[in-house]
C-alpha atoms as a PDB file:
ATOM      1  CA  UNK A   1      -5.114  94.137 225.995  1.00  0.00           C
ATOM      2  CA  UNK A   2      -1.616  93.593 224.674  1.00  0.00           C
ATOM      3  CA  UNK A   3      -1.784  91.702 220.694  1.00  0.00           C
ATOM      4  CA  UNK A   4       0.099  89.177 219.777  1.00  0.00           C
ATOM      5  CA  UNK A   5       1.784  88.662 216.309  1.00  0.00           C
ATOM      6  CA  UNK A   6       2.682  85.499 215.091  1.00  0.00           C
ATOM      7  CA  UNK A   7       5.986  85.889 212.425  1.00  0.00           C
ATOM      8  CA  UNK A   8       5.809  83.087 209.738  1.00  0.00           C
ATOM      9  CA  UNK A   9       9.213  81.461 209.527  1.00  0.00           C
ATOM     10  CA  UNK A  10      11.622  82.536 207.069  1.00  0.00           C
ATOM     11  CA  UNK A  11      13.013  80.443 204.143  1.00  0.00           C
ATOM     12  CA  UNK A  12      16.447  80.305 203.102  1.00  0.00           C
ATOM     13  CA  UNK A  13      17.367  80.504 199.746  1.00  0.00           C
ATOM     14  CA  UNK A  14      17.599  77.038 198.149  1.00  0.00           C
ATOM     15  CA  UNK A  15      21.021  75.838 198.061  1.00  0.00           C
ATOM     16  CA  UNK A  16      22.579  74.564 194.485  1.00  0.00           C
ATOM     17  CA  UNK A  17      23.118  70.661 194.854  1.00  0.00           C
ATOM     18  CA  UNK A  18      26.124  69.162 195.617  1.00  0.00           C
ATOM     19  CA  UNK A  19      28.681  69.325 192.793  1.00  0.00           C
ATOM     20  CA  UNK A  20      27.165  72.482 191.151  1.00  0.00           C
ATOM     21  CA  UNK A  21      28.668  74.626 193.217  1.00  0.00           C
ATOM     22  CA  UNK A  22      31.280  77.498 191.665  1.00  0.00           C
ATOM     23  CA  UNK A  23      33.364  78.883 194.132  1.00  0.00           C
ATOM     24  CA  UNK A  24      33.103  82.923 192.649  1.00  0.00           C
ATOM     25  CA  UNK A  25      33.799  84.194 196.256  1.00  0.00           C
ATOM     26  CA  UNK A  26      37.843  84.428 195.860  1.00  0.00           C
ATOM     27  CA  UNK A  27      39.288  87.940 195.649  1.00  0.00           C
ATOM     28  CA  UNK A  28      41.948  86.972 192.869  1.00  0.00           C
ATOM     29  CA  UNK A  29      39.227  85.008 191.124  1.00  0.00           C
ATOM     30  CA  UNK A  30      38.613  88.236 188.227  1.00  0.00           C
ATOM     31  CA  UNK A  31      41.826  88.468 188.203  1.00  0.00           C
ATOM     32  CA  UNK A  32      42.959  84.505 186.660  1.00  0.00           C
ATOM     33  CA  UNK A  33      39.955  85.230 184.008  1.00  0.00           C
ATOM     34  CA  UNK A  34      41.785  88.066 182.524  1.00  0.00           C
ATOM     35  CA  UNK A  35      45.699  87.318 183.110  1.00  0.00           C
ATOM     36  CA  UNK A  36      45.569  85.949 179.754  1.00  0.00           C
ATOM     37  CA  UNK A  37      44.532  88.613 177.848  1.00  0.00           C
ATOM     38  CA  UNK A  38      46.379  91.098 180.594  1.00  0.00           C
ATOM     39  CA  UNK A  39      49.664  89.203 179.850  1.00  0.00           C
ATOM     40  CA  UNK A  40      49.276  89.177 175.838  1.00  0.00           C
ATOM     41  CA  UNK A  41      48.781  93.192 176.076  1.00  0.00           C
ATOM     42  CA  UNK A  42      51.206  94.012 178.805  1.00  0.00           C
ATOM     43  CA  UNK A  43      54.068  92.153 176.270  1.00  0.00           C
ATOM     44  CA  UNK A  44      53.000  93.312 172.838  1.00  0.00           C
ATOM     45  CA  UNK A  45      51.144  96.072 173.394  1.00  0.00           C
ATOM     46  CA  UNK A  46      52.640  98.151 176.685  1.00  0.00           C
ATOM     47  CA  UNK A  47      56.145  97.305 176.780  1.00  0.00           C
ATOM     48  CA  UNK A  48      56.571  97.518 172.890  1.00  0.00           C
ATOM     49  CA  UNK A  49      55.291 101.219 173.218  1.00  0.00           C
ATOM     50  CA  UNK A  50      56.932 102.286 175.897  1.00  0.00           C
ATOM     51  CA  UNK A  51      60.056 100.795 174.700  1.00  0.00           C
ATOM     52  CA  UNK A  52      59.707 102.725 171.800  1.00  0.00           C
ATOM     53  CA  UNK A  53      59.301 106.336 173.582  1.00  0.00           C
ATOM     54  CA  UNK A  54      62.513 105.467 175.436  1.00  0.00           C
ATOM     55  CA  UNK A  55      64.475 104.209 172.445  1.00  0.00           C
ATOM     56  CA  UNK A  56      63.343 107.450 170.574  1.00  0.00           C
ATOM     57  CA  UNK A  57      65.763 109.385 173.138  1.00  0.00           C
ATOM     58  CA  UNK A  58      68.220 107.530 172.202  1.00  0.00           C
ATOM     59  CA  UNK A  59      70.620 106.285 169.564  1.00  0.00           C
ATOM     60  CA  UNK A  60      69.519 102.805 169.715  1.00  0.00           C
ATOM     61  CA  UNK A  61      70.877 100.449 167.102  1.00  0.00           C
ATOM     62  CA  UNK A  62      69.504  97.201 165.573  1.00  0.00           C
ATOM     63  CA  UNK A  63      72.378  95.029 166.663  1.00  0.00           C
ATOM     64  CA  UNK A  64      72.672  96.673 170.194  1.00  0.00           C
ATOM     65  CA  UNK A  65      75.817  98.009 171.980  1.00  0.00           C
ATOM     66  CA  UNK A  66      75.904 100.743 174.222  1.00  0.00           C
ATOM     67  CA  UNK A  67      73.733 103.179 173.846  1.00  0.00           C
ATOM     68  CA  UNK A  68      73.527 106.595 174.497  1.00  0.00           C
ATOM     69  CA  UNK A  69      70.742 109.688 175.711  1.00  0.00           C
ATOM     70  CA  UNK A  70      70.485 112.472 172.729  1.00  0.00           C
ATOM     71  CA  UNK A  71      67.755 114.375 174.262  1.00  0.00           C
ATOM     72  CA  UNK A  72      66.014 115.843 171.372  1.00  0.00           C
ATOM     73  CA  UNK A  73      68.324 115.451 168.890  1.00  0.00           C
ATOM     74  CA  UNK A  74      66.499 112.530 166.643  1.00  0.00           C
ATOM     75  CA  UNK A  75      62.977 115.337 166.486  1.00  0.00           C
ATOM     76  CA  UNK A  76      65.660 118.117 165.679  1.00  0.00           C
ATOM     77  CA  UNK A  77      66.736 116.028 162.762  1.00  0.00           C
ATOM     78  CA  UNK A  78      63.156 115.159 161.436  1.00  0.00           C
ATOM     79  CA  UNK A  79      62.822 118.511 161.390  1.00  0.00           C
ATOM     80  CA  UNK A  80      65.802 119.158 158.611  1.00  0.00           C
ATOM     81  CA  UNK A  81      65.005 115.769 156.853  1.00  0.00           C
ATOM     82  CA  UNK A  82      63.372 116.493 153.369  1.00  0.00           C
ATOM     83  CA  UNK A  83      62.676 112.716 153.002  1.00  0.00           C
ATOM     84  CA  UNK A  84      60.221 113.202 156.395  1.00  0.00           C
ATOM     85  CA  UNK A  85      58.444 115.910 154.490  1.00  0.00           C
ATOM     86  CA  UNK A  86      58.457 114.103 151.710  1.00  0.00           C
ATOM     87  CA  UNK A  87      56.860 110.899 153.250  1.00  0.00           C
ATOM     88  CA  UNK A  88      54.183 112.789 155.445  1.00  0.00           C
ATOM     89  CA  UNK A  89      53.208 114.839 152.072  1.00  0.00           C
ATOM     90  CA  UNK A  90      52.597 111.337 150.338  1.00  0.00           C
ATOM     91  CA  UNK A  91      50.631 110.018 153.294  1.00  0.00           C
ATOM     92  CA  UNK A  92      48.777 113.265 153.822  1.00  0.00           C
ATOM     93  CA  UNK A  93      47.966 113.172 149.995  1.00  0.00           C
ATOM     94  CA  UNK A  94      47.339 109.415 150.331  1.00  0.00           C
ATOM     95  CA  UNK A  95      44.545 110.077 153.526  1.00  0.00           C
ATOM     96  CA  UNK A  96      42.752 113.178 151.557  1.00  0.00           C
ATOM     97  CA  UNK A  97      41.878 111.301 148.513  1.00  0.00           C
ATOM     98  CA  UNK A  98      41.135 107.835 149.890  1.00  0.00           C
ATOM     99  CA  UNK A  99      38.787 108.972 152.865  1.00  0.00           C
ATOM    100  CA  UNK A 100      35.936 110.593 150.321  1.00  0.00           C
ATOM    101  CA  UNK A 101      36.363 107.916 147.941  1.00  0.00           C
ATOM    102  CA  UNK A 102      36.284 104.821 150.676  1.00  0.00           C
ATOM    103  CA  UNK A 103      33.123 107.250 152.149  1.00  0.00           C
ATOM    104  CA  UNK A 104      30.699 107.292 149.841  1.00  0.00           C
ATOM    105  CA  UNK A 105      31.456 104.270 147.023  1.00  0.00           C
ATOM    106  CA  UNK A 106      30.814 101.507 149.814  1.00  0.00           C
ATOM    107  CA  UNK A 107      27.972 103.300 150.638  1.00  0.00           C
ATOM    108  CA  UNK A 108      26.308 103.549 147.052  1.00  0.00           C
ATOM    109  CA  UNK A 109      27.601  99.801 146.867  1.00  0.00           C
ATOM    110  CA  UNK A 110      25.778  98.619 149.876  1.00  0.00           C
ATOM    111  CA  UNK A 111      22.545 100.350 148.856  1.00  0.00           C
ATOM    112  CA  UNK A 112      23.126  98.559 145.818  1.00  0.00           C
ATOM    113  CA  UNK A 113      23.421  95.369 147.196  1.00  0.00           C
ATOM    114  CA  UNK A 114      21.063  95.795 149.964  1.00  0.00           C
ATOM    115  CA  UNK A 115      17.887  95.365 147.410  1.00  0.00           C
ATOM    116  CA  UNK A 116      16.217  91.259 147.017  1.00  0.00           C
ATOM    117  CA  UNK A 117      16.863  90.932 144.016  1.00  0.00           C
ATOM    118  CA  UNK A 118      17.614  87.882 142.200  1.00  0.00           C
ATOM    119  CA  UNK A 119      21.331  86.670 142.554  1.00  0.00           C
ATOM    120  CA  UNK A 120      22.132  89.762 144.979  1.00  0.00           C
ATOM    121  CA  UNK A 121      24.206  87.721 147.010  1.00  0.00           C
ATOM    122  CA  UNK A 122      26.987  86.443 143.745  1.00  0.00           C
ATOM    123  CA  UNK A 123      27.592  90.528 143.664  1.00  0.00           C
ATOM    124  CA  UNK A 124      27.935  90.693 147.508  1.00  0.00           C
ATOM    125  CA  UNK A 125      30.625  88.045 147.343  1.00  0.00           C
ATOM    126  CA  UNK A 126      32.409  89.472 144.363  1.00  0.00           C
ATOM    127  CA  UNK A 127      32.193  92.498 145.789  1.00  0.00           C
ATOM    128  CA  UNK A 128      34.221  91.167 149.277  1.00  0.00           C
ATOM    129  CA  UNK A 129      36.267  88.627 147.445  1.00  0.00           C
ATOM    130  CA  UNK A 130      39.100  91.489 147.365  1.00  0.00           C
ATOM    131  CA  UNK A 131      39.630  92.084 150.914  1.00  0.00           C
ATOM    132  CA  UNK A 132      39.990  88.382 151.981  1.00  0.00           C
ATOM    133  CA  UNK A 133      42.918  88.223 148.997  1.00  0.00           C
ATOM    134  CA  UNK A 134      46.535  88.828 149.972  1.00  0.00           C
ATOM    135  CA  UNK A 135      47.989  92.122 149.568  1.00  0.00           C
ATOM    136  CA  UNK A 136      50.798  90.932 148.036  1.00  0.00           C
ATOM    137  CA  UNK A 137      48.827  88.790 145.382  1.00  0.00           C
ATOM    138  CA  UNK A 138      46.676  91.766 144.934  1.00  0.00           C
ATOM    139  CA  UNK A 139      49.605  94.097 144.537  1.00  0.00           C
ATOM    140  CA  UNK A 140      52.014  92.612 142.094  1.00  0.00           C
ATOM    141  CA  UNK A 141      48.593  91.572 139.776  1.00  0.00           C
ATOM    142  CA  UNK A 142      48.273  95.212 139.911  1.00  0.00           C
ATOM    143  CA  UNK A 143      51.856  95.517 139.068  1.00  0.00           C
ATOM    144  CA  UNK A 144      51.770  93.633 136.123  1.00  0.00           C
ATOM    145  CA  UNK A 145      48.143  94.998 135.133  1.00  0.00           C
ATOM    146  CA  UNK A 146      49.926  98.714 135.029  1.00  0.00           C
ATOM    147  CA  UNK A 147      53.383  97.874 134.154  1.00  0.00           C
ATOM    148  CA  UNK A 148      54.693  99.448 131.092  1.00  0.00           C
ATOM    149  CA  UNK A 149      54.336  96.848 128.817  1.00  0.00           C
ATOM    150  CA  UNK A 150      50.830  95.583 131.261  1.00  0.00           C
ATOM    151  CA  UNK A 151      47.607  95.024 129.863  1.00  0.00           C
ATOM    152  CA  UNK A 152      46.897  98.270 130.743  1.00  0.00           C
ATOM    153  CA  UNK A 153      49.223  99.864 128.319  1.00  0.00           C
ATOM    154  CA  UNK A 154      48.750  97.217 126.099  1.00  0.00           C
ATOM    155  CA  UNK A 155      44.847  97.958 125.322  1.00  0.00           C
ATOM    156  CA  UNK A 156      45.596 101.817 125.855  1.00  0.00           C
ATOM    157  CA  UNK A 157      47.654 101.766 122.784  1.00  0.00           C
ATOM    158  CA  UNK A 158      45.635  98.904 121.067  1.00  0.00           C
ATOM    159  CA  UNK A 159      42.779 101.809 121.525  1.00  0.00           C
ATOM    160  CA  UNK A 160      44.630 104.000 120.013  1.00  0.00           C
ATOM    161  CA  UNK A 161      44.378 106.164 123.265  1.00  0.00           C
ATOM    162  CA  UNK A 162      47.950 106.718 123.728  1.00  0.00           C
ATOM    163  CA  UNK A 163      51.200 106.373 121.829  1.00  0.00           C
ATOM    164  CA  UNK A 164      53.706 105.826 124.781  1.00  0.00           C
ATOM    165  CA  UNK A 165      52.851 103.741 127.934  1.00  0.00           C
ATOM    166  CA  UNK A 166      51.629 105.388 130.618  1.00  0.00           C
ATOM    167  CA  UNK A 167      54.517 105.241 133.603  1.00  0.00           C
ATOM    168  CA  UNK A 168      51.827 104.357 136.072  1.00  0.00           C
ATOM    169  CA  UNK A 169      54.586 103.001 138.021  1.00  0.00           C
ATOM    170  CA  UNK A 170      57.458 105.259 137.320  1.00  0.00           C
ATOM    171  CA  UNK A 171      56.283 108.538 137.567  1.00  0.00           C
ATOM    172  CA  UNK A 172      55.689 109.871 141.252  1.00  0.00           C
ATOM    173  CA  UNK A 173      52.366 111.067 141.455  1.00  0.00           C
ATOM    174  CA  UNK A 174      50.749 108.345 138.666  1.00  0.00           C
ATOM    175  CA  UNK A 175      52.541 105.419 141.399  1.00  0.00           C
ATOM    176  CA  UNK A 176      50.065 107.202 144.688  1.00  0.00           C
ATOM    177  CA  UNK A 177      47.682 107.123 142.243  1.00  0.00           C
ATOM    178  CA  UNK A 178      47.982 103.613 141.445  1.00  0.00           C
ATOM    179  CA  UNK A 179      48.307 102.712 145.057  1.00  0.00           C
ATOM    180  CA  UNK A 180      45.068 104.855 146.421  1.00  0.00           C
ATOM    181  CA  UNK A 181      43.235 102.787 143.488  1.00  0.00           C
ATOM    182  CA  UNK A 182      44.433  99.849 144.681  1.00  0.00           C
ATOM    183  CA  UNK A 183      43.198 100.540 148.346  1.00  0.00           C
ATOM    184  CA  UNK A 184      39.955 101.602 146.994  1.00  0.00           C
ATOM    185  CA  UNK A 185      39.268  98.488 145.568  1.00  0.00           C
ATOM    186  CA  UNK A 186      40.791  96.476 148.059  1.00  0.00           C
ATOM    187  CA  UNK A 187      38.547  97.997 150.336  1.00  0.00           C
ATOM    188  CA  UNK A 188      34.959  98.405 149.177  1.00  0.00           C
ATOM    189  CA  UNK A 189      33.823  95.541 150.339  1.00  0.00           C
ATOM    190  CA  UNK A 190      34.688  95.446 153.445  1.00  0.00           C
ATOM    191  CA  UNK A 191      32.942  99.281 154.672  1.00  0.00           C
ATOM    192  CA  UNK A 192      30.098  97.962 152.340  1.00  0.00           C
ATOM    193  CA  UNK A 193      29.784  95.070 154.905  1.00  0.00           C
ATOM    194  CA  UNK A 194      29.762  98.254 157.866  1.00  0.00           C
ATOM    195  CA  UNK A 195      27.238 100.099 155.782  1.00  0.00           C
ATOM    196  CA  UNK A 196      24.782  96.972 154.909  1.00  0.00           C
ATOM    197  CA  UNK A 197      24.466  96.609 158.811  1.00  0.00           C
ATOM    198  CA  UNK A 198      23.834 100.166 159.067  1.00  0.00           C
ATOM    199  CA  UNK A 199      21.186 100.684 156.708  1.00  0.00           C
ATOM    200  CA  UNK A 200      19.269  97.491 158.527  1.00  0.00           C
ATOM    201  CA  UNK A 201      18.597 100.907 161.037  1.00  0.00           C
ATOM    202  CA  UNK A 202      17.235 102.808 158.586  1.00  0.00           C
ATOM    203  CA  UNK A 203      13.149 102.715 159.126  1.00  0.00           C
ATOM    204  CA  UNK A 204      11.788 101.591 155.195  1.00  0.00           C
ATOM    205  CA  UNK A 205       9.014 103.893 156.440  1.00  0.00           C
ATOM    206  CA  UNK A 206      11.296 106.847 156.408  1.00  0.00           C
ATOM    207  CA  UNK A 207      11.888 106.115 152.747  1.00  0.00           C
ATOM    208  CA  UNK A 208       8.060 105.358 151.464  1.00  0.00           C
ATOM    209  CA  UNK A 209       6.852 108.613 153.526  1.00  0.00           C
ATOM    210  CA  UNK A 210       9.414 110.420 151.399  1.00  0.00           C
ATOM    211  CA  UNK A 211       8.628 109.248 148.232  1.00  0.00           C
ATOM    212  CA  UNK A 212       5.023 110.439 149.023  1.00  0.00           C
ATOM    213  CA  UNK A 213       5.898 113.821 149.471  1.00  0.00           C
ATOM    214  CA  UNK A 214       7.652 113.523 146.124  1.00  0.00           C
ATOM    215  CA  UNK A 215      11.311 113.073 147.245  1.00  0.00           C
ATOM    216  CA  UNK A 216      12.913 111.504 144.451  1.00  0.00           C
ATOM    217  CA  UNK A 217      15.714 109.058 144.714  1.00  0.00           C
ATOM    218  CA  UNK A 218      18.555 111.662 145.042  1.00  0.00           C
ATOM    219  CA  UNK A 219      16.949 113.970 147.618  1.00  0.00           C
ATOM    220  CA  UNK A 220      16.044 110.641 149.763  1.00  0.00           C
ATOM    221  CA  UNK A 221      19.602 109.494 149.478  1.00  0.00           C
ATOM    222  CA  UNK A 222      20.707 113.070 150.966  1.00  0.00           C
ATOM    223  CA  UNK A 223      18.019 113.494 153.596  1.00  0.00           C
ATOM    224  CA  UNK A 224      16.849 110.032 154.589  1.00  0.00           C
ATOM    225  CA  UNK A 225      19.572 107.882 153.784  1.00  0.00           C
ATOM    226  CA  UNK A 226      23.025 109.788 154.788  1.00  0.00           C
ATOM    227  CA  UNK A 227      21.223 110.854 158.212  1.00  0.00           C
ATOM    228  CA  UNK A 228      20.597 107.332 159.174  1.00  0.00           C
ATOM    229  CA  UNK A 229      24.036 106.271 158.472  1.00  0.00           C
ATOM    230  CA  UNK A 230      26.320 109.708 159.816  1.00  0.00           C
ATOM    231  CA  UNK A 231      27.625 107.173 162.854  1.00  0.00           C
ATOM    232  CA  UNK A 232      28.808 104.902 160.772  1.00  0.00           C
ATOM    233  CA  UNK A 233      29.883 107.027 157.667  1.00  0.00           C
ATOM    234  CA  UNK A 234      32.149 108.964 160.714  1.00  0.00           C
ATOM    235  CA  UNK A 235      33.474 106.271 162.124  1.00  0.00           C
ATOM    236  CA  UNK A 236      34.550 104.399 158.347  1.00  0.00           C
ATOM    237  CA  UNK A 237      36.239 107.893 157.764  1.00  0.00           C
ATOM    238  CA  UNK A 238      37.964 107.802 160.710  1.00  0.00           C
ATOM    239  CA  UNK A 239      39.150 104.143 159.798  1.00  0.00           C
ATOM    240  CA  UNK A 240      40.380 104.725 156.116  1.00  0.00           C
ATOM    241  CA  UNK A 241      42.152 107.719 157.352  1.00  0.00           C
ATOM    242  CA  UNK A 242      44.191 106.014 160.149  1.00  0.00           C
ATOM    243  CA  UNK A 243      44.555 103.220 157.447  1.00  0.00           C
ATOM    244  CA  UNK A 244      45.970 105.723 154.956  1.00  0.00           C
ATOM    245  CA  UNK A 245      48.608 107.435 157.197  1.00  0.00           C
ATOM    246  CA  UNK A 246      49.831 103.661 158.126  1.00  0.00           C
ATOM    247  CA  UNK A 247      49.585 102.728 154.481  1.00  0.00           C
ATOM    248  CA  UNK A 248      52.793 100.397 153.173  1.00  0.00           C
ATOM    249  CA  UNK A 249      51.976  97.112 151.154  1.00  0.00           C
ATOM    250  CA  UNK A 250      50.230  98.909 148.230  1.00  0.00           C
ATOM    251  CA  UNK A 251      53.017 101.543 147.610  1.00  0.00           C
ATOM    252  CA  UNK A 252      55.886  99.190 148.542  1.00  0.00           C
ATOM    253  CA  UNK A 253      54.933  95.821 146.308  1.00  0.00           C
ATOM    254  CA  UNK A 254      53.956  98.663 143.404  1.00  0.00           C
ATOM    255  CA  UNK A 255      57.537 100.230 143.263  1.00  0.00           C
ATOM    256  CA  UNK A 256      59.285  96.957 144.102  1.00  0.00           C
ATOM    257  CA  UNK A 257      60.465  98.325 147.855  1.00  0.00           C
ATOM    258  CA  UNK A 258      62.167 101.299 146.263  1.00  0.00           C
ATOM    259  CA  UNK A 259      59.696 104.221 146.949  1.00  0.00           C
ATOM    260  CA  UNK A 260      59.098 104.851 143.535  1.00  0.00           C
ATOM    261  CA  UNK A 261      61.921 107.374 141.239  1.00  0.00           C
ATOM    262  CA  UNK A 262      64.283 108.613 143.653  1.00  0.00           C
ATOM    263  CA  UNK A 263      62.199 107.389 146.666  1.00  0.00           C
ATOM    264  CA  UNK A 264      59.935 110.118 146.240  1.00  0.00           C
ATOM    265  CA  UNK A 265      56.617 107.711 146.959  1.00  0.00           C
ATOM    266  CA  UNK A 266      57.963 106.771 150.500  1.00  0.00           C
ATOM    267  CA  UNK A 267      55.319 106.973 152.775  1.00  0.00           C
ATOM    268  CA  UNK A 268      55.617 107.141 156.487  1.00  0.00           C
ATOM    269  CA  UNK A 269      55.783 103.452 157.520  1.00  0.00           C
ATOM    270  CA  UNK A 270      58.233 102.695 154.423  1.00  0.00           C
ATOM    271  CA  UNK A 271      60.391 105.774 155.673  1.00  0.00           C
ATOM    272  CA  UNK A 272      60.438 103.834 159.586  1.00  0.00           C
ATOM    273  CA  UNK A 273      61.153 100.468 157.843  1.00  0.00           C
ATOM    274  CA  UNK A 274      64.144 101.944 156.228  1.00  0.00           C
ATOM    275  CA  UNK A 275      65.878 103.686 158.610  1.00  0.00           C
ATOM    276  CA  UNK A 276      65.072 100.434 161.307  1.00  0.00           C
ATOM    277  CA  UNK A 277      66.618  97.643 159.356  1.00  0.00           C
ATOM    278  CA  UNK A 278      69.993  96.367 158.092  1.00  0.00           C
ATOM    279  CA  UNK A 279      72.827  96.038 160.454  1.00  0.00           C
ATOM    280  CA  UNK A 280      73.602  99.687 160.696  1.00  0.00           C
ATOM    281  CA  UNK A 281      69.927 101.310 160.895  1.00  0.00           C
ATOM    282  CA  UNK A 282      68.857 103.831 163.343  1.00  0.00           C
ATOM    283  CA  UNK A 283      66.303 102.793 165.916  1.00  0.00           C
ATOM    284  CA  UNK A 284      66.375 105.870 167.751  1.00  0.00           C
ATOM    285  CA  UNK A 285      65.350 108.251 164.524  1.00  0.00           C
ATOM    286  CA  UNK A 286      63.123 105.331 163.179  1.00  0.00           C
ATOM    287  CA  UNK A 287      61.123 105.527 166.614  1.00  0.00           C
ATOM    288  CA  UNK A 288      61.216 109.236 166.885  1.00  0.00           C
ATOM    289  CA  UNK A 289      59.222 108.865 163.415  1.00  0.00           C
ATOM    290  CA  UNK A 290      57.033 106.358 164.909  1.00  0.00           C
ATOM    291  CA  UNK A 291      56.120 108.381 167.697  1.00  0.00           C
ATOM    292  CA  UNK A 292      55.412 110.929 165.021  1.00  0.00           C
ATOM    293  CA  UNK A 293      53.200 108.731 163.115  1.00  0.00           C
ATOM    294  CA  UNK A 294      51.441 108.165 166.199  1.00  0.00           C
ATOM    295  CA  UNK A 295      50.404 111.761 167.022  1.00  0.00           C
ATOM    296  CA  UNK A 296      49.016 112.054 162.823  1.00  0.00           C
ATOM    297  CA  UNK A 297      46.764 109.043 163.546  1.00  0.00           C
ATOM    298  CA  UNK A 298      45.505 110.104 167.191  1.00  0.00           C
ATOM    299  CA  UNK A 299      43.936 113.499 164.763  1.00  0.00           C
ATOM    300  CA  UNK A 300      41.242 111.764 163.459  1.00  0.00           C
ATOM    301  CA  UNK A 301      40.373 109.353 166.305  1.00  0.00           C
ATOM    302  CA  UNK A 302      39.945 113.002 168.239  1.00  0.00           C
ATOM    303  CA  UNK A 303      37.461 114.296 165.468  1.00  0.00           C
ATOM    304  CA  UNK A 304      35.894 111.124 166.133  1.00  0.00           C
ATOM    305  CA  UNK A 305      35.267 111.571 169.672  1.00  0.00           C
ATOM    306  CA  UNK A 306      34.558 114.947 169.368  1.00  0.00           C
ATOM    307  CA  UNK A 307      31.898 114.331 167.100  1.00  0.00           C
ATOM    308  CA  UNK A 308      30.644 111.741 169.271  1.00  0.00           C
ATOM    309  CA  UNK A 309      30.413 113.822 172.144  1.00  0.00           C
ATOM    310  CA  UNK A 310      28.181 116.333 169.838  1.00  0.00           C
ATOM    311  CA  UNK A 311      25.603 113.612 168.471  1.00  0.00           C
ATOM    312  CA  UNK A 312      25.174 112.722 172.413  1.00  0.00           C
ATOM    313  CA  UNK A 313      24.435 116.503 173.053  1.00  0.00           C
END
């Protein structure tokens, strides 16, 4: 005897009323979302850079007029141009003592600041105060500050600590010195902010389970602390050492736009900026050095990743 089976009617989905529809269906739909942001990077992002590449080819000038291929010529002449080696030493010099420095002091700041304790949060807003302040405020108070007759000076011999002023801002290596000090403390607060939201990963169990065992506050610093933060402590190095190579308002607003004695503090982006402007500048050399510039800083994004792609190992 054959069986019969009854199917219960299907239902269709309920449709949205009437004048809630959104018609998502259209293929060019995705595409009117991002033509804003597609626009805004295709004009100041793309065709600035690629503009660039060409220009560095040839020997462009500010005011236009014909221009004309060199080939290679504008990396031939970095090559033989003592100022270049000059500039990349100071930036080079610049990056090795400002990534240790803006490592580790946010991170002892945010610890710092990371504790309840009464009026915590007056020392976490002095702390960023600095970084929302202009550069060039910042940099000509730090001008006068270490000028010769500055306040510096002024309670250095006051002290009796020194006789002559100190030429923090005459003598080569004194004015990077002055600069990296300024972009130390220009910057704290702002990887202390990275760090604070770091350490909010770092299990408080971790710490009492340590202190147990005996782990004093150094040892839980090194083993608990530092472990929980490597991603970020890698990725703030990686920032202050792109920052450094591309560093210009300290060292330019400290030697008044000059360089320092001789131009011997020129950095990388001041050396660019020189040989770009004024009516007869060279926009072909200038963007060979930016294309230069551009290899230093993809270094460290490529430690970066390759760390990265260990840690996911």
């Amino acid at each position: 005897m054959a069986s019969t089976t009854i199917s219960r009617p299907v239902k269709s989905p309920a449709k949205p009323p009437v004048g809630t529809r959104v018609r998502t269906n259209k293929w060019f739909t995705p595409w009117i979302l991002v033509a804003p942001a597609l626009l805004w990077l295709l004009v100041f992002n793309v065709w600035p850079s690629l503009n660039t590449i060409r220009m560095a080819f040839t020997n462009a000038k500010p005011l236009g007029g014909k221009e004309r291929y060199v080939g290679v010529q504008n990396f031939q002449q970095i090559l033989e141009d003592d100022q270049v080696m000059n500039a990349l030493l100071n930036s080079v010099v610049y990056m090795v003592i400002c990534v240790p420095l803006l490592t580790l002091l946010p991170l002892l700041l945010a610890i710092l600041v990371e504790k309840p304790l009464k009026g915590i949060a007056f020392f976490r807003t002095a702390f960023y105060t600095p970084v929302i302040a202009s550069a060039v405020v910042v940099g000509l108070m730090w001008s006068w500050l270490l000028d010769s007759r500055g306040a510096v000076n002024n309670l250095a011999q006051a002290l009796h600590v020194v006789t002559e002023p100190i030429p923090f801002l005459t003598d080569r290596w004194l004015v990077i010195i002055s600069a990296i000090s300024l972009t130390v403390w220009k910057g704290l607060g702002y990887y202390m902010i990275v760090y604070l939201a770091a350490l909010g990963n770092v299990g408080k169990e971790l710490h009492e389970a340590a202190a147990i065992d005996g782990a004093g506050a150094v040892r839980r610093f090194w083993s608990v602390t530092v472990p929980g933060v490597r991603g970020a402590m890698g990725l703030v190095a990686v920032l202050v050492a792109i920052s450094a190579l591309r560093v210009f308002s300290e060292v330019f607003i400290l030697t008044g736009g000059k360089g320092g004695p001789g131009g011997e503090d020129l950095t990388m982006v001041m050396l660019i900026q020189q040989y770009a402007r004024g009516f007869t500048g060279n926009l072909g050399y200038a963007s060979a050095l930016s294309i230069l510039l551009f290899l230093l800083t993809l270094i460290p994004m490529l430690v970066l990743a390759r760390l990265n792609s260990k840690g996911d190992k």
